[in-house]
PDB file of N, CA and C in Angstrom:
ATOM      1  N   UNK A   1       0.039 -19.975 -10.901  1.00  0.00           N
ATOM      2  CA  UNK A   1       0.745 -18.747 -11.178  1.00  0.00           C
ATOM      3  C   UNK A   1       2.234 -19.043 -11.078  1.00  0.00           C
ATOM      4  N   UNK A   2       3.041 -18.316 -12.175  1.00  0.00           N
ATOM      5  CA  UNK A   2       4.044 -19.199 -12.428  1.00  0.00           C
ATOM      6  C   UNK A   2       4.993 -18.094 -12.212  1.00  0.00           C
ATOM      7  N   UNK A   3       4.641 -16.735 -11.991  1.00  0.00           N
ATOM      8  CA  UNK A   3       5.239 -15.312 -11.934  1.00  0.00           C
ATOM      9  C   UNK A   3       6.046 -15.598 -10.699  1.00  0.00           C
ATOM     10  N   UNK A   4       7.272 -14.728 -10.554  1.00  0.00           N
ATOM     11  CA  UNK A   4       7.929 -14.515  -9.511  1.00  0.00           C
ATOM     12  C   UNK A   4       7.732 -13.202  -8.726  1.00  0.00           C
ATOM     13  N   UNK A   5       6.839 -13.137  -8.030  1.00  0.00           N
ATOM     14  CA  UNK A   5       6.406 -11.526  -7.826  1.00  0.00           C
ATOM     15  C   UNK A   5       7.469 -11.219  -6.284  1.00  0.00           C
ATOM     16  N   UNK A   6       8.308 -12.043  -5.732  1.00  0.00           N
ATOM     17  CA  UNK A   6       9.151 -11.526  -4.879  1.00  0.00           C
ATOM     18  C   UNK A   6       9.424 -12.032  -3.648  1.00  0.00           C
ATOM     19  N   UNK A   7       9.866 -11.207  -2.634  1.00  0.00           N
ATOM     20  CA  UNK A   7       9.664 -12.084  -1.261  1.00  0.00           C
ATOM     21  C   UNK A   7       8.571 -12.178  -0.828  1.00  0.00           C
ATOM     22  N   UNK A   8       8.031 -12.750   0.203  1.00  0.00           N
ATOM     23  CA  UNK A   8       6.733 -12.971   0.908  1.00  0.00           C
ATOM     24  C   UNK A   8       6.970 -12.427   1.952  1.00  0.00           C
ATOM     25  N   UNK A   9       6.167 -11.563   2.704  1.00  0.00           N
ATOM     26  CA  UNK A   9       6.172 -10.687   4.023  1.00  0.00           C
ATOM     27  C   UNK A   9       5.090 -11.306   4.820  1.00  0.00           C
ATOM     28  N   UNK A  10       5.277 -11.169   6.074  1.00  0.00           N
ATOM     29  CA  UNK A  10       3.924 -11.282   7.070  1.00  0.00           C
ATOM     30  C   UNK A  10       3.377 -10.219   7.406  1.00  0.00           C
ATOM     31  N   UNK A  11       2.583 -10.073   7.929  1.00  0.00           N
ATOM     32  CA  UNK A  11       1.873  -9.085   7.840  1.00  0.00           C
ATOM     33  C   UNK A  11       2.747  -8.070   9.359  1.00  0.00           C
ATOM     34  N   UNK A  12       3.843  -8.269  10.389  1.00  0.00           N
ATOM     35  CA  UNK A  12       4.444  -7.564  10.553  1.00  0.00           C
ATOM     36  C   UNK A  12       5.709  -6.814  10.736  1.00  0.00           C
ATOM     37  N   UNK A  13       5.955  -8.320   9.269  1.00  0.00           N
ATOM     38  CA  UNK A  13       6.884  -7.224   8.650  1.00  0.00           C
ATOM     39  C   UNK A  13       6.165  -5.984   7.663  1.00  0.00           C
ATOM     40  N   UNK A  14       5.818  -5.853   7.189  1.00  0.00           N
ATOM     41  CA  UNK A  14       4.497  -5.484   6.301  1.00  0.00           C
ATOM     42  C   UNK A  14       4.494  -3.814   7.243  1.00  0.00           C
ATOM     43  N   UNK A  15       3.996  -4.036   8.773  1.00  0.00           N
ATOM     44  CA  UNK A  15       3.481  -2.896   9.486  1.00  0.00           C
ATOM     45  C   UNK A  15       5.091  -2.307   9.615  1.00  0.00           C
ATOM     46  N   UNK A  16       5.870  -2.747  10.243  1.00  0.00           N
ATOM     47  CA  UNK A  16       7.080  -2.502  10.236  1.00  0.00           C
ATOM     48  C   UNK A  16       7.638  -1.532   9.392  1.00  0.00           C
ATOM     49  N   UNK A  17       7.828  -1.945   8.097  1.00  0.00           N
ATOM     50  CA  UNK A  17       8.286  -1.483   6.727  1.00  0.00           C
ATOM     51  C   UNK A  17       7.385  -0.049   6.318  1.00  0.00           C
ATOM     52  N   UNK A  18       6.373  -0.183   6.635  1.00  0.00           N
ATOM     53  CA  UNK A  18       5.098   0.890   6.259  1.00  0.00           C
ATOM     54  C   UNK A  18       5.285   1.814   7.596  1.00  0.00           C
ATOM     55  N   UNK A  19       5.638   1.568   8.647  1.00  0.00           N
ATOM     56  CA  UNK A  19       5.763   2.179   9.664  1.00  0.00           C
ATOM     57  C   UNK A  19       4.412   2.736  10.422  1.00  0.00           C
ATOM     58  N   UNK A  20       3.735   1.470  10.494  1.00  0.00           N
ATOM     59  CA  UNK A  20       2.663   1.436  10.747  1.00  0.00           C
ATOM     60  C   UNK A  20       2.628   0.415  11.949  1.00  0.00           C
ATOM     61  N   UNK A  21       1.283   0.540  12.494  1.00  0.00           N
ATOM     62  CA  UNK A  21       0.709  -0.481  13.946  1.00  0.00           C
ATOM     63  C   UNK A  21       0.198  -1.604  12.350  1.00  0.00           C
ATOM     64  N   UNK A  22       0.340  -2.855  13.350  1.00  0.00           N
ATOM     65  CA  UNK A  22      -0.294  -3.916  12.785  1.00  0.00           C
ATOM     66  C   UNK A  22      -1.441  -3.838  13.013  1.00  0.00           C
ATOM     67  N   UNK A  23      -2.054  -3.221  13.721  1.00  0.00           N
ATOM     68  CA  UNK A  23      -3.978  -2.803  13.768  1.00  0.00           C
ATOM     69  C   UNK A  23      -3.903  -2.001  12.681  1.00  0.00           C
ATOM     70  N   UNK A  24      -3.401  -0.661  12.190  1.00  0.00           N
ATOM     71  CA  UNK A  24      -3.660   0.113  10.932  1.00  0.00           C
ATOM     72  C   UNK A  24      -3.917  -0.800   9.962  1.00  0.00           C
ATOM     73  N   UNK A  25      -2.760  -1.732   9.619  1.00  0.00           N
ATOM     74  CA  UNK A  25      -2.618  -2.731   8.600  1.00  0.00           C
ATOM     75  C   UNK A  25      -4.049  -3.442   8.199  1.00  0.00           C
ATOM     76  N   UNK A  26      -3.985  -4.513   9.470  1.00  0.00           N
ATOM     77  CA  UNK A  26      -5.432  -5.252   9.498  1.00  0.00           C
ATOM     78  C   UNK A  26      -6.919  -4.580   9.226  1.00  0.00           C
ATOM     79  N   UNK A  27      -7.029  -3.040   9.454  1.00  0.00           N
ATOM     80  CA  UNK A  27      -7.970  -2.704   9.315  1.00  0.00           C
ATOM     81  C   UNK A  27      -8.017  -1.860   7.826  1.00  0.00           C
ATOM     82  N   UNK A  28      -6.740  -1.605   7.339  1.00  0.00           N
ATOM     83  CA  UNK A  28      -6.812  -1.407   6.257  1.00  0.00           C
ATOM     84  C   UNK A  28      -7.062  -2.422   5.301  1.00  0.00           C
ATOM     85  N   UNK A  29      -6.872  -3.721   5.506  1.00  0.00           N
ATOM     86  CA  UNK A  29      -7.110  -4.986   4.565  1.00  0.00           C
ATOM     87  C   UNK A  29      -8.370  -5.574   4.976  1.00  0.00           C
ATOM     88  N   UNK A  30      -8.913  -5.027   6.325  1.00  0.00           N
ATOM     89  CA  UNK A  30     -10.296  -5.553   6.091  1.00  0.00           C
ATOM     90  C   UNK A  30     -11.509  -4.563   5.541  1.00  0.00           C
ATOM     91  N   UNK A  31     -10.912  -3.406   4.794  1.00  0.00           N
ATOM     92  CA  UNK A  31     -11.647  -2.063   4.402  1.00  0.00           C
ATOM     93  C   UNK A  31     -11.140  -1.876   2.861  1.00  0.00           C
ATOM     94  N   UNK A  32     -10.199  -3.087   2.445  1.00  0.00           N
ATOM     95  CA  UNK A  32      -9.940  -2.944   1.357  1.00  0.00           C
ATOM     96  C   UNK A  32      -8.916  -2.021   0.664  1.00  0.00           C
ATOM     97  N   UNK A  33      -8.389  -1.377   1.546  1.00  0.00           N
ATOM     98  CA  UNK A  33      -7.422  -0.191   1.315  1.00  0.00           C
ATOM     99  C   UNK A  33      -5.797  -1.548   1.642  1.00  0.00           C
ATOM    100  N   UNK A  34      -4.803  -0.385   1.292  1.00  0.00           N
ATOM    101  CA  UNK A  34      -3.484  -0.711   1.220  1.00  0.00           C
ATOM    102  C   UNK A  34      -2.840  -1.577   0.173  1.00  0.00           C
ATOM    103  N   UNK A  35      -1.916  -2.066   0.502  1.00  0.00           N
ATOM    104  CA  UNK A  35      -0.776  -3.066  -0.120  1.00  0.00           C
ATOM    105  C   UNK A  35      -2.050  -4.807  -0.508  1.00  0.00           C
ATOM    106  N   UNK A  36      -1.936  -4.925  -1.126  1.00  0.00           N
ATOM    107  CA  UNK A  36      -2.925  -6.298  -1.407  1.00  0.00           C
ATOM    108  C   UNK A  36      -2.347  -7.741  -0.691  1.00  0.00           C
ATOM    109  N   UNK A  37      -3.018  -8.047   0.213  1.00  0.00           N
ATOM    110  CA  UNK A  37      -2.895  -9.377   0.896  1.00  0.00           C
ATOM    111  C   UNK A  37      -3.154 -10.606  -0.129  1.00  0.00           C
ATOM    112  N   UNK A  38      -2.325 -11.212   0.798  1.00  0.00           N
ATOM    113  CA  UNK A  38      -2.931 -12.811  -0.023  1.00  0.00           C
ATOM    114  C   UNK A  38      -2.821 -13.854   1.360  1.00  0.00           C
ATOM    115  N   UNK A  39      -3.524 -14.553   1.253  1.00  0.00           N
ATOM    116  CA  UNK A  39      -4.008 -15.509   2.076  1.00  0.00           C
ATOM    117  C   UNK A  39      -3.630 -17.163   2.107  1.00  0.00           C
ATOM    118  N   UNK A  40      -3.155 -17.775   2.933  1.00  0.00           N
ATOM    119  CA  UNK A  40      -2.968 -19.366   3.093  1.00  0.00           C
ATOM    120  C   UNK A  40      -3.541 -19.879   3.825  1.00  0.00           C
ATOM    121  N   UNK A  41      -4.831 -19.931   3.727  1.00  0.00           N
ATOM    122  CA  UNK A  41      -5.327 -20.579   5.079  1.00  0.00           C
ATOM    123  C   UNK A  41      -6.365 -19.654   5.793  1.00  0.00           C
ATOM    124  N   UNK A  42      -7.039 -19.773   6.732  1.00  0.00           N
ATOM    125  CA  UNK A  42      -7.764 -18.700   7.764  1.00  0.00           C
ATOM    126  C   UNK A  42      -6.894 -17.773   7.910  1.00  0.00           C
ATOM    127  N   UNK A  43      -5.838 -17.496   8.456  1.00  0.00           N
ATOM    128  CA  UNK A  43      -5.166 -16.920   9.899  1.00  0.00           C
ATOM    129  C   UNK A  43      -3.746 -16.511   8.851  1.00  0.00           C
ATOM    130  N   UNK A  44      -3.099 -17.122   7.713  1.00  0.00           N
ATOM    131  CA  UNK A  44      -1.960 -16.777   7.263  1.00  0.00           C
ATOM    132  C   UNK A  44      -2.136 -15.641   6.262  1.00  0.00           C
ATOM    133  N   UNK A  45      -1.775 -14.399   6.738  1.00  0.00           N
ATOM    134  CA  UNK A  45      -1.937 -13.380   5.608  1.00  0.00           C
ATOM    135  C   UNK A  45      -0.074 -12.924   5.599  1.00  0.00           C
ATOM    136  N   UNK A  46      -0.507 -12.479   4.244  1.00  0.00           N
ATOM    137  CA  UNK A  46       1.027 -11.998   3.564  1.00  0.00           C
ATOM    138  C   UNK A  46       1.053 -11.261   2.388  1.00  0.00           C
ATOM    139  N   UNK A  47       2.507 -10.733   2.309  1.00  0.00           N
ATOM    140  CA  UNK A  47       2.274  -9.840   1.091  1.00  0.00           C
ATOM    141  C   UNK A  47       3.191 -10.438  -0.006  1.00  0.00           C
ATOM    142  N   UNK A  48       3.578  -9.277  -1.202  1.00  0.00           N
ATOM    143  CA  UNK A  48       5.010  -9.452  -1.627  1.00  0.00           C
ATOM    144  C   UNK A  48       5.346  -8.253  -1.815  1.00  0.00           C
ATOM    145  N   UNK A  49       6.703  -8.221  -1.201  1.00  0.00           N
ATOM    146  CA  UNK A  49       7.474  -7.203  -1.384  1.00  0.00           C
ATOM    147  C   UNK A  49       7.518  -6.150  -2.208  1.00  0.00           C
ATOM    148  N   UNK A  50       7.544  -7.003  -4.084  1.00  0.00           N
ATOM    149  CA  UNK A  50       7.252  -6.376  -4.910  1.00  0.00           C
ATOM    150  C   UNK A  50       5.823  -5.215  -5.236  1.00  0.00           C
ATOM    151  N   UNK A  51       4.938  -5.698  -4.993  1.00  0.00           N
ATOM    152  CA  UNK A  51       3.387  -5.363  -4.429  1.00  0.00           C
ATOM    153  C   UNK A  51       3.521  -4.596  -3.406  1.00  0.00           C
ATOM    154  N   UNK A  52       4.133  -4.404  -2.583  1.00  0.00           N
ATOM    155  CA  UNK A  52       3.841  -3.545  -1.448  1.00  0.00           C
ATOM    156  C   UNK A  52       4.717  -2.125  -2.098  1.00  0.00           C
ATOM    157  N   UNK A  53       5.646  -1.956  -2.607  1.00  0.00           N
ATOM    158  CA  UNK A  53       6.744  -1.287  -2.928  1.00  0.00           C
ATOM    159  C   UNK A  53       5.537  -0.395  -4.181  1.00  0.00           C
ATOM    160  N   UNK A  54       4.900  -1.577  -5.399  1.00  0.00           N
ATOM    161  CA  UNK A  54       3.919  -1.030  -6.149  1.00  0.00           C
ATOM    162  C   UNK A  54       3.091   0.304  -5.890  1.00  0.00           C
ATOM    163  N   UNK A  55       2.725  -0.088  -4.439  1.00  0.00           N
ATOM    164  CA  UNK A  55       1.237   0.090  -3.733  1.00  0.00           C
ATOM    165  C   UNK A  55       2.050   1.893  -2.986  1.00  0.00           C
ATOM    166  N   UNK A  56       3.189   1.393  -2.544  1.00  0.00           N
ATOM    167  CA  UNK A  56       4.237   2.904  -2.146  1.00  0.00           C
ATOM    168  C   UNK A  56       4.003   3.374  -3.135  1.00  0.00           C
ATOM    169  N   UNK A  57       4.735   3.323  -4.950  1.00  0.00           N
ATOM    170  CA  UNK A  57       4.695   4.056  -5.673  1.00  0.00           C
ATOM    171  C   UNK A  57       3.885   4.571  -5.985  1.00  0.00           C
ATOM    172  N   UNK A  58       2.116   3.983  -6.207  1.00  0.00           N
ATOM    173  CA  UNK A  58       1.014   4.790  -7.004  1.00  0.00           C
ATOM    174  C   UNK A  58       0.539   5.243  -5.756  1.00  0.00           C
ATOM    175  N   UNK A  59       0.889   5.401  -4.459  1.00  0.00           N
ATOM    176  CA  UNK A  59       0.444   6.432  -3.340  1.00  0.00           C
ATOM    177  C   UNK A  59       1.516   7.797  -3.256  1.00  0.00           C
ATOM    178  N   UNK A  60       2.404   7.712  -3.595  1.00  0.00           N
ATOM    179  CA  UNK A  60       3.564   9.334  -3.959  1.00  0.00           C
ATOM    180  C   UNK A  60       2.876   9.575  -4.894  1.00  0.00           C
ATOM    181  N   UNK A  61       2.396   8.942  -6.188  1.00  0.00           N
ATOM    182  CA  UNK A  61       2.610   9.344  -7.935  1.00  0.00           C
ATOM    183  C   UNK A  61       1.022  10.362  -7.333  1.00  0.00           C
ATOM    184  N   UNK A  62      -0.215   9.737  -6.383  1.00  0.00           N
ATOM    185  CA  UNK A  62      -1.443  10.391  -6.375  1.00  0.00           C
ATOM    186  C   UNK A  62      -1.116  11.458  -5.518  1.00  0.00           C
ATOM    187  N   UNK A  63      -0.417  11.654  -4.880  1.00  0.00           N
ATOM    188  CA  UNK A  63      -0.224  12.501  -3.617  1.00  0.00           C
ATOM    189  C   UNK A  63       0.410  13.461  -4.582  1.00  0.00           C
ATOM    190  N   UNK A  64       1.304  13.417  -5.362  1.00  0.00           N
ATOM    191  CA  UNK A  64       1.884  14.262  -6.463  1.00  0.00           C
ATOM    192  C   UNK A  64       0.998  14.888  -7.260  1.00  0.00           C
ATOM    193  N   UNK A  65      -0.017  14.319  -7.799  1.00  0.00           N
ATOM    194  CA  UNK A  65      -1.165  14.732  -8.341  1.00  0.00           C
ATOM    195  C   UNK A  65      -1.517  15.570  -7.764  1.00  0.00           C
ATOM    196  N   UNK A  66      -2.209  14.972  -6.722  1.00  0.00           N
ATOM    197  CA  UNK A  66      -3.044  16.247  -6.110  1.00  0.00           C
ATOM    198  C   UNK A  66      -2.710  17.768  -5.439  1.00  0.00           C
ATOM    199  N   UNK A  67      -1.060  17.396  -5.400  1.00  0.00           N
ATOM    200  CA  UNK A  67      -0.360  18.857  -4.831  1.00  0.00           C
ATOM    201  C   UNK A  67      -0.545  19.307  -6.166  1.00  0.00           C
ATOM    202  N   UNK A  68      -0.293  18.893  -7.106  1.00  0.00           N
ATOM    203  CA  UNK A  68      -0.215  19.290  -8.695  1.00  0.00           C
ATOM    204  C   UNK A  68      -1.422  20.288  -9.004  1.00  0.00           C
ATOM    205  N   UNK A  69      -2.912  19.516  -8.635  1.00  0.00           N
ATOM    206  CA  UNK A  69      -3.804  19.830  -9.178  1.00  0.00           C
ATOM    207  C   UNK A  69      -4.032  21.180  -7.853  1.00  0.00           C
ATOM    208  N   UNK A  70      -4.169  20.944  -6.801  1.00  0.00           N
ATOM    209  CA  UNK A  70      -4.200  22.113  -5.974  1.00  0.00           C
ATOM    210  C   UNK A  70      -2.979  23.513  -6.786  1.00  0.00           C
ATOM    211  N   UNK A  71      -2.053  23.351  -6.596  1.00  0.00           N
ATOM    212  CA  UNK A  71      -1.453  24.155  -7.203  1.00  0.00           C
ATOM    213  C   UNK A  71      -1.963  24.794  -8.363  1.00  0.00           C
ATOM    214  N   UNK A  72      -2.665  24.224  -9.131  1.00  0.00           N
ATOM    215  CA  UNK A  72      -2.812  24.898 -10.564  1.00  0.00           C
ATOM    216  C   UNK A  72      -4.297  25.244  -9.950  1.00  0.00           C
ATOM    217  N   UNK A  73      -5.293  25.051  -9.223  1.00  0.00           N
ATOM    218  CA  UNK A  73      -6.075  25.360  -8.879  1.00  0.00           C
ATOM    219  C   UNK A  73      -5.599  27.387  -7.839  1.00  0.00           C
ATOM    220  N   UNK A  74      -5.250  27.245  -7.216  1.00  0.00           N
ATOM    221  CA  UNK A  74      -4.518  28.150  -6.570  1.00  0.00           C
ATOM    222  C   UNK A  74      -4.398  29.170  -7.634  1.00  0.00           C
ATOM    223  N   UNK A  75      -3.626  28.840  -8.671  1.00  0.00           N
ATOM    224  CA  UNK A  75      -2.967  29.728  -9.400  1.00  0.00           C
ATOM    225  C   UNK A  75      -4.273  30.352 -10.052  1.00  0.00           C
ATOM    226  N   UNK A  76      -5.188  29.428 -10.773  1.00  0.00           N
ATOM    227  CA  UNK A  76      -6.291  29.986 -11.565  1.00  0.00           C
ATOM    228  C   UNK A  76      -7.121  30.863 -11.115  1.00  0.00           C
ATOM    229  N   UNK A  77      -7.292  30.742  -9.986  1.00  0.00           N
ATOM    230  CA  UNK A  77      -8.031  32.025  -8.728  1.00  0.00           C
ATOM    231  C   UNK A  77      -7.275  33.163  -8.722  1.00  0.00           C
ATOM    232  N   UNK A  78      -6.288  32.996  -9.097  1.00  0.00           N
ATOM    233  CA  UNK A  78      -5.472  34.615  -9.125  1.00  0.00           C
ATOM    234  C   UNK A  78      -5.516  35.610 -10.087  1.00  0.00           C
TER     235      UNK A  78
END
């Protein structure tokens, strides 16, 4: 892979930035949820910056949605 996808984070900078416990983190990447890990080894997990920032945006854009769709739901009951 020849892409420049950004800086590389550890996983607490990662919790840090998200403003999260590094247990939230870990258990979100072992449940498959969050920012997408990548791996070096057993024990070396990390992110990229770019990717994590991604993973922020399409979590506002759904959260936007769904106030969206509640709202118009709301309204149609009236």
């Amino acid at each position: 892979m020849t892409e420049d996808l950004s800086r590389r984070l550890r996983s607490a900078e990662v919790a840090k930035y998200l403003q999260i416990s590094r247990s939230t983190l870990a258990k979100w990447r072992m449940r498959g949820l969050g920012p997408i890990p990548h791996y070096c080894g057993p024990r070396i997990v990390y992110y990229y910056q770019s990717e994590v920032d991604a993973w922020l945006t399409e979590c506002d854009r759904r959260q936007k949605e769904a106030k969206t769709k509640a709202a118009n739901e709301r309204k149609s009951r009236h």
